[in-house]
C-alpha atoms as a PDB file:
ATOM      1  CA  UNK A   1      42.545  11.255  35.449  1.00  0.00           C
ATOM      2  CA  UNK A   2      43.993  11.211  31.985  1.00  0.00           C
ATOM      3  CA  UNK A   3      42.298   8.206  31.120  1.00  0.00           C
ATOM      4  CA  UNK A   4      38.864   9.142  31.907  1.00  0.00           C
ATOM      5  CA  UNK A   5      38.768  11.638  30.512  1.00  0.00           C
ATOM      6  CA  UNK A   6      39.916   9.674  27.244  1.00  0.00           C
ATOM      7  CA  UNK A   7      37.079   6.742  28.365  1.00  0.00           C
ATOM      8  CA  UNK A   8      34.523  10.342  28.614  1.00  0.00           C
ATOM      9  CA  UNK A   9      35.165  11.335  25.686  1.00  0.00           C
ATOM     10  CA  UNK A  10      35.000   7.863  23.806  1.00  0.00           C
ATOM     11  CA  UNK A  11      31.638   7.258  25.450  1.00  0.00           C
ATOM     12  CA  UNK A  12      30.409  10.220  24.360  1.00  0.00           C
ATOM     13  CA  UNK A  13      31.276   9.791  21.126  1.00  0.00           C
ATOM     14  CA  UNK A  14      29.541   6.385  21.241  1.00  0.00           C
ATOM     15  CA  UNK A  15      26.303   7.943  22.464  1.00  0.00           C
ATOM     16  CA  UNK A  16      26.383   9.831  19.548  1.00  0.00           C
ATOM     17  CA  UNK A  17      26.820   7.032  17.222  1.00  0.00           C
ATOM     18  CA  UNK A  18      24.220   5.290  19.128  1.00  0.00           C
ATOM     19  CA  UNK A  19      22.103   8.261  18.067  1.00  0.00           C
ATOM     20  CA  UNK A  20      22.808   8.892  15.023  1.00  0.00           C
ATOM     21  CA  UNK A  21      22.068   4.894  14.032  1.00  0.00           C
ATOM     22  CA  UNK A  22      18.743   5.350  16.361  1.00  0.00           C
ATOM     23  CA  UNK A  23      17.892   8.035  13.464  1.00  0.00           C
ATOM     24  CA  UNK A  24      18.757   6.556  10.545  1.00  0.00           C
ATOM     25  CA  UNK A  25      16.642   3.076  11.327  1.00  0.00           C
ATOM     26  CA  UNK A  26      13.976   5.921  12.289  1.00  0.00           C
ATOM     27  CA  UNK A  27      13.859   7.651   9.426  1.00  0.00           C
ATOM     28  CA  UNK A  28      14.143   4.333   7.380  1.00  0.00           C
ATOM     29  CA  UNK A  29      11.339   2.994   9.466  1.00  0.00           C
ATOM     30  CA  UNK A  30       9.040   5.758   7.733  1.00  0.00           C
ATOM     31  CA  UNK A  31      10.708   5.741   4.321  1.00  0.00           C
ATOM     32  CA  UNK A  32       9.618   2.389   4.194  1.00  0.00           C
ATOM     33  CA  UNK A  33       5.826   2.865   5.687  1.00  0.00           C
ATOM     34  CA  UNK A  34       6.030   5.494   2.926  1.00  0.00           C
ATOM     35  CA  UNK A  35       6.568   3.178   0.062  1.00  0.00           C
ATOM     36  CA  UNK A  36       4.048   0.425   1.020  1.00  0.00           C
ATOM     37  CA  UNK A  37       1.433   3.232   1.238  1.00  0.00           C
ATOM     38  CA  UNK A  38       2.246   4.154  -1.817  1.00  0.00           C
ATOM     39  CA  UNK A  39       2.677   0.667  -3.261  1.00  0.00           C
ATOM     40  CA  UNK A  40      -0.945  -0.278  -1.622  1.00  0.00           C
ATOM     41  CA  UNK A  41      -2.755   3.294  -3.337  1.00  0.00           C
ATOM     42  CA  UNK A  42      -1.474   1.947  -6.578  1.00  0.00           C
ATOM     43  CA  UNK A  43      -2.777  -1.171  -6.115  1.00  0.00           C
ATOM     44  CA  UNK A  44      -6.547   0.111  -5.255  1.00  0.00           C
ATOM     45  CA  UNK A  45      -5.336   2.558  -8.427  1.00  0.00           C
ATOM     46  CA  UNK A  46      -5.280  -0.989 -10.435  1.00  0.00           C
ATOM     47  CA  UNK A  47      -8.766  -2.496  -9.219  1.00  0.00           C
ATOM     48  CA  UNK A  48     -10.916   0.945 -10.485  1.00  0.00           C
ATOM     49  CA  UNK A  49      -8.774   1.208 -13.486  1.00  0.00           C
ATOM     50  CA  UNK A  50      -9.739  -2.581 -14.171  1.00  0.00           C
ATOM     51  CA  UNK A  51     -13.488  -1.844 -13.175  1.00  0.00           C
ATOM     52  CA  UNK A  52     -13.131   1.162 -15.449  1.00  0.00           C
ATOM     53  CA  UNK A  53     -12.345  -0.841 -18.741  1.00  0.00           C
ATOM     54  CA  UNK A  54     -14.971  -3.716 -17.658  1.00  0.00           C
ATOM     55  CA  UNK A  55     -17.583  -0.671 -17.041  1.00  0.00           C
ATOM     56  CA  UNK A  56     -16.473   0.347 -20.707  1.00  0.00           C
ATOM     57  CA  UNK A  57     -17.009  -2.721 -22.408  1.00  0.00           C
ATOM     58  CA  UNK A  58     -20.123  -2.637 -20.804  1.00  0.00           C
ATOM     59  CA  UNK A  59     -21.029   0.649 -22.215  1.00  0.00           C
ATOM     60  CA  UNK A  60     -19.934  -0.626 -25.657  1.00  0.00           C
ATOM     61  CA  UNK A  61     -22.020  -4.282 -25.210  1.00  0.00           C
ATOM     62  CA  UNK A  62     -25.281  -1.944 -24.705  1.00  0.00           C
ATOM     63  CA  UNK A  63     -24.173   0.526 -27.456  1.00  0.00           C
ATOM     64  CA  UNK A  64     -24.060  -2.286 -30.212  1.00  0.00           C
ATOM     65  CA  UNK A  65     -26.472  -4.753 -29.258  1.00  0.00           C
ATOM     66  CA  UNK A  66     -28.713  -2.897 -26.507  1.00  0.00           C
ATOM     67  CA  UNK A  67     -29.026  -3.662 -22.978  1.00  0.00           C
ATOM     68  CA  UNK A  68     -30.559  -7.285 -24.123  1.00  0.00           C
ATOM     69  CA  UNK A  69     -27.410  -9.245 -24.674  1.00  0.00           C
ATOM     70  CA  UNK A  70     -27.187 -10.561 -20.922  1.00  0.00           C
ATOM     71  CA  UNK A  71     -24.689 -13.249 -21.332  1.00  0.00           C
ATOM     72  CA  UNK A  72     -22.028 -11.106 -22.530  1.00  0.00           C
ATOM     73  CA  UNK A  73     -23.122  -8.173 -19.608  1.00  0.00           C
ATOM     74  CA  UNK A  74     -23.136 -10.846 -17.185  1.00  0.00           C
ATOM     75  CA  UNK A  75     -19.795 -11.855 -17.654  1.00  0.00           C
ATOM     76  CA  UNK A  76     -19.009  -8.572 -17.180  1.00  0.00           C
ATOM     77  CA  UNK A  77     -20.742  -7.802 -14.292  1.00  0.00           C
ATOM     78  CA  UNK A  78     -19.361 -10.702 -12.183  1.00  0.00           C
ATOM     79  CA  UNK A  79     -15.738  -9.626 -13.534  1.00  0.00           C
ATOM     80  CA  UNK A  80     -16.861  -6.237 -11.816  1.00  0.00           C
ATOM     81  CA  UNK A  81     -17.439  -8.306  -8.944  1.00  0.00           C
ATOM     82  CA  UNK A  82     -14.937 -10.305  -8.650  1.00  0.00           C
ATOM     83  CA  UNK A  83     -12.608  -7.443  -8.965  1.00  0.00           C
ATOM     84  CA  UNK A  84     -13.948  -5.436  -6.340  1.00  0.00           C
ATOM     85  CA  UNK A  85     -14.292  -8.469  -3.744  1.00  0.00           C
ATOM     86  CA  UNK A  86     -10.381  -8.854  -4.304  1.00  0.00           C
ATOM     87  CA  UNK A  87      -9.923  -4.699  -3.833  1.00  0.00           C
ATOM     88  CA  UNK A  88     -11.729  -5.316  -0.334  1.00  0.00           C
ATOM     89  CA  UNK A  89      -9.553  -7.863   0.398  1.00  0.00           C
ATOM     90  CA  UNK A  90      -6.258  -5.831   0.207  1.00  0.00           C
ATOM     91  CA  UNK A  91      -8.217  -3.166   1.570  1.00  0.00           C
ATOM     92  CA  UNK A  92      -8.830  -5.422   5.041  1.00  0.00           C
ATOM     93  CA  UNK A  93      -5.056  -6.442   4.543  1.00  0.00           C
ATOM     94  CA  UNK A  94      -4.325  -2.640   4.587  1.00  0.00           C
ATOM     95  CA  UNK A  95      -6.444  -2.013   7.838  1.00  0.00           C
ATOM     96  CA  UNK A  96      -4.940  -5.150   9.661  1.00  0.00           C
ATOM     97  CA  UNK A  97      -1.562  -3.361   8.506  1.00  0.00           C
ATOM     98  CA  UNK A  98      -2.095  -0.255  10.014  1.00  0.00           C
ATOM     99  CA  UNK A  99      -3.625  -1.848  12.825  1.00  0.00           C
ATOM    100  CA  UNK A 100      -0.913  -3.804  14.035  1.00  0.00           C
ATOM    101  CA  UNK A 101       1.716  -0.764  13.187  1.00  0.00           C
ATOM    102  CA  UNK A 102      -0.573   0.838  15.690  1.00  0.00           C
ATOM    103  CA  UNK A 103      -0.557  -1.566  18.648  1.00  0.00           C
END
C-alpha cells in the first residue's frame, strides 16, 4: 500500500511537471508570435519610411527645377513603386502567416 502511495505521489508530481512544461512552450509559443509581429510592423515601418525620403526628393526635384524634370521624377516614381510592390509582398507573406497559424 506503501508503494502506491509513493508511485501516487510521483505521478502526481509528474503531471505537474507535465504542466508546468505544457505552459512554458505555451507561453513561449506567444512570446514568439509576439516578436515576429513586431519584427513584420517594423518592416512595413521601413517601406513608408523609404517611400517617405523618395516622396522628399521628389518634393525637392520640383522645388529646384519645377515639375518638368521627368527623368529624374521618374526614377523616383518607379522607386516608389517598386518599394511598395515589395511592402505588398511581405504583406501577403504576413496574411499567409496568420492564415496558416489559424488553420
Amino acid at each position: 500500500m506503501e508503494d502506491l502511495k509513493d508511485d501516487l505521489s510521483k505521478l502526481s508530481e509528474s503531471l505537474e511537471d507535465i504542466q508546468s512544461l505544457i505552459d512554458n512552450i505555451d507561453e513561449a509559443y506567444l512570446d514568439t508570435i509576439d516578436d515576429i509581429e513586431e519584427q513584420w510592423d517594423k518592416q512595413i515601418e521601413d517601406y513608408e519610411f523609404v517611400n517617405d525620403l523618395l516622396q522628399h526628393n521628389i518634393d525637392l526635384v520640383e522645388l529646384l527645377y519645377g515639375d518638368k524634370n521627368f527623368n529624374a521624377m521618374d526614377r523616383y516614381y518607379e522607386q516608389m513603386y517598386n518599394n511598395e510592390l515589395r511592402e505588398l509582398d511581405s504583406l501577403a507573406k504576413q496574411r499567409d502567416f496568420w492564415k496558416q497559424q489559424w488553420d
